[in-house]
Protein backbone atom coordinates (compact mmCIF):
# COMPACT_ATOMS: atom_id res chain seq x y z
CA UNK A 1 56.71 -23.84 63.88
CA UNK A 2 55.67 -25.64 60.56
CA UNK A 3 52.50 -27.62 59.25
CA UNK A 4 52.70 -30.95 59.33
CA UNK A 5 51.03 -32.66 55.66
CA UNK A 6 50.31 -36.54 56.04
CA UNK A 7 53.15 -37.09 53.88
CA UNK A 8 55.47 -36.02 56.36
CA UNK A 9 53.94 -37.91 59.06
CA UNK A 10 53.66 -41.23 56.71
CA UNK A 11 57.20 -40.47 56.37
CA UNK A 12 58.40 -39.98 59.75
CA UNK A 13 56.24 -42.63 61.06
CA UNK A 14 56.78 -45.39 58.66
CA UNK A 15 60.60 -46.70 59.23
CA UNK A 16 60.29 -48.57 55.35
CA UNK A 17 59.01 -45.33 53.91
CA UNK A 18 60.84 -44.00 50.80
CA UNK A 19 61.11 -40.79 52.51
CA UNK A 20 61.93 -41.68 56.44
CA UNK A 21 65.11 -41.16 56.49
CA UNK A 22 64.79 -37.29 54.97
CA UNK A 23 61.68 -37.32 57.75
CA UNK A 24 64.21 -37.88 60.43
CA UNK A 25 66.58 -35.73 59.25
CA UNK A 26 64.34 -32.32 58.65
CA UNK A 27 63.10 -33.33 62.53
CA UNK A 28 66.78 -33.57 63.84
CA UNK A 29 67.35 -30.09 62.19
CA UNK A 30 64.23 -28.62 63.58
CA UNK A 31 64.95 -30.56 66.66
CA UNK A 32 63.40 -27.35 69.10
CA UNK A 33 60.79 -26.52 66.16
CA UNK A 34 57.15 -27.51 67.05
CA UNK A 35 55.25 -29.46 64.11
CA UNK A 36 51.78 -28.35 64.07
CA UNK A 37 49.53 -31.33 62.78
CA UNK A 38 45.77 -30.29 61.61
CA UNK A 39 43.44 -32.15 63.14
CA UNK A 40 41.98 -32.77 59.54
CA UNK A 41 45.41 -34.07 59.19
CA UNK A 42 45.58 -36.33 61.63
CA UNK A 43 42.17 -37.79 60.75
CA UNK A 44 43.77 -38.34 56.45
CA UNK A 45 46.80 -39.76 58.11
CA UNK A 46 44.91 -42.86 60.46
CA UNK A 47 42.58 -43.03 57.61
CA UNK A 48 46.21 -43.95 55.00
CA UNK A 49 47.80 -45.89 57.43
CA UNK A 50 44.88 -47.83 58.23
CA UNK A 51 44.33 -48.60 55.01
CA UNK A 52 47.93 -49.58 54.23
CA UNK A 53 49.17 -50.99 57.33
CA UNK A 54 45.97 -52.32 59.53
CA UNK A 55 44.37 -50.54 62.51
CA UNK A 56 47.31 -51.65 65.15
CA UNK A 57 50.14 -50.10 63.02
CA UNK A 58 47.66 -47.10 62.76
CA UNK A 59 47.22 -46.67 66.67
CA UNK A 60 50.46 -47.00 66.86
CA UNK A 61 51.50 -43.88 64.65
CA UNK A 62 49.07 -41.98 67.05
CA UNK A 63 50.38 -43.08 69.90
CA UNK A 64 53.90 -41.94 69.08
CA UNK A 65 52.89 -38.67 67.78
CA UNK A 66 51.15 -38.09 70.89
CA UNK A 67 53.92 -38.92 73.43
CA UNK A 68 56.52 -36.69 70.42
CA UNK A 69 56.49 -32.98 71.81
CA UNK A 70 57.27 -31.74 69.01
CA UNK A 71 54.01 -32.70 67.62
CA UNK A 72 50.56 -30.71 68.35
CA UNK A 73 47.69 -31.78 67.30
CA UNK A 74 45.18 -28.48 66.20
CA UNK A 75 41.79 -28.04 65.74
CA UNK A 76 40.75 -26.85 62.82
CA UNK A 77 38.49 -23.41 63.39
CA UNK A 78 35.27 -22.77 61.13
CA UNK A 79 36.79 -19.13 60.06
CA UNK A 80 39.61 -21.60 58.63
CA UNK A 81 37.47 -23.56 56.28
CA UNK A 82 35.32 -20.73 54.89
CA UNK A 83 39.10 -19.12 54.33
CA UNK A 84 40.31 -22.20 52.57
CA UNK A 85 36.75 -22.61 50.07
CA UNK A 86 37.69 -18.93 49.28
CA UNK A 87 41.24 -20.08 48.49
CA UNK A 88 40.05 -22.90 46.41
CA UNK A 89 37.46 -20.55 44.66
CA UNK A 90 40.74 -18.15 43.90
CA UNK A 91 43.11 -20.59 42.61
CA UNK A 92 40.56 -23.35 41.18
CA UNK A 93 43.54 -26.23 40.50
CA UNK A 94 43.00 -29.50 40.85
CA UNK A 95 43.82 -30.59 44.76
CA UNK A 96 42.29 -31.82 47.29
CA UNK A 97 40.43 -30.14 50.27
CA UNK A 98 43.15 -30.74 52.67
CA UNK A 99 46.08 -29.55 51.14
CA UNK A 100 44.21 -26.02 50.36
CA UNK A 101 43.45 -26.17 53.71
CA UNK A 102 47.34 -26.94 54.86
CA UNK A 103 48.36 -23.90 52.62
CA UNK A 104 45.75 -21.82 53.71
CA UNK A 105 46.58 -22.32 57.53
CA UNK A 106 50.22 -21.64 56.20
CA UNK A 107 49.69 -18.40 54.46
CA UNK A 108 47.53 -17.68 57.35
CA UNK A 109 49.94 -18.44 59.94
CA UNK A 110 52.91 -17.10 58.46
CA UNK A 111 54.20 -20.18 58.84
CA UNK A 112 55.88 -22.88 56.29
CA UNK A 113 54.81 -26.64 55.58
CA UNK A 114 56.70 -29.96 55.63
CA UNK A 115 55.45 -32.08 52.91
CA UNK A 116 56.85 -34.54 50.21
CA UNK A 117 53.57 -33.64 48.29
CA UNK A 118 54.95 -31.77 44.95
CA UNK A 119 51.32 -30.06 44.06
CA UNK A 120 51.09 -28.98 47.90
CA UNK A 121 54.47 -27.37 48.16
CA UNK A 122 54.53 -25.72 44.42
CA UNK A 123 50.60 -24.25 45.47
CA UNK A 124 52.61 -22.62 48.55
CA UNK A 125 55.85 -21.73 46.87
CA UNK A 126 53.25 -19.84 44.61
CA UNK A 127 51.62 -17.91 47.29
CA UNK A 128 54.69 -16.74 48.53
């Protein structure tokens, strides 16, 4: 299992995407690894594409991901979000709400991240 960051899904998703093809390829290698996607996530990820590509290229994305089983979609729990304002109160750097809250539902599921965010993966090399 790994967390999902929009930049991954962008990636994945988006077939002219600088990063698609290394998208692909961390999938393929993970092929029987389950992606967990945040439902906060999600909801960053419709909001980019929609603003980069148009509404139909953004249904689309979230029509594949649904019909991808590798994909799950999770709802973010209120314990989650108190966690990650604590986190943010801790560390205090300059990111933004959802990728604390990516690394905090990392740290707190044991669990690592796929993302081609730099700030995102060096907060969570960090932590450990």
């Amino acid at each position: 299992m790994m967390i999902a960051d929009s930049s991954f899904l962008i990636s994945f998703f988006t077939p002219d995407d600088v990063n698609h093809h290394q998208a692909v390829q961390e999938a393929k290698k993970d092929s029987g690894n389950v992606f967990v996607v945040p439902d906060r996530i999600l909801e960053e990820t419709m909001t980019a594409m929609t603003y980069k590509r148009g509404v139909t290229f953004a249904l689309d994305l979230l029509d594949k991901l649904q019909k991808n089983r590798q994909f799950i979609v999770r709802p973010t729990r209120e314990e989650e979000i108190k966690a990650t304002f604590s986190r943010i109160q801790l560390i205090q750097r300059k990111l933004s709400f959802i990728d604390y809250l990516v690394v905090e539902l990392s740290v707190g599921l044991q669990t690592p991240v796929i993302s081609f965010d730099r700030q995102l993966n060096a907060l969570r090399r960090m932590l450990g």
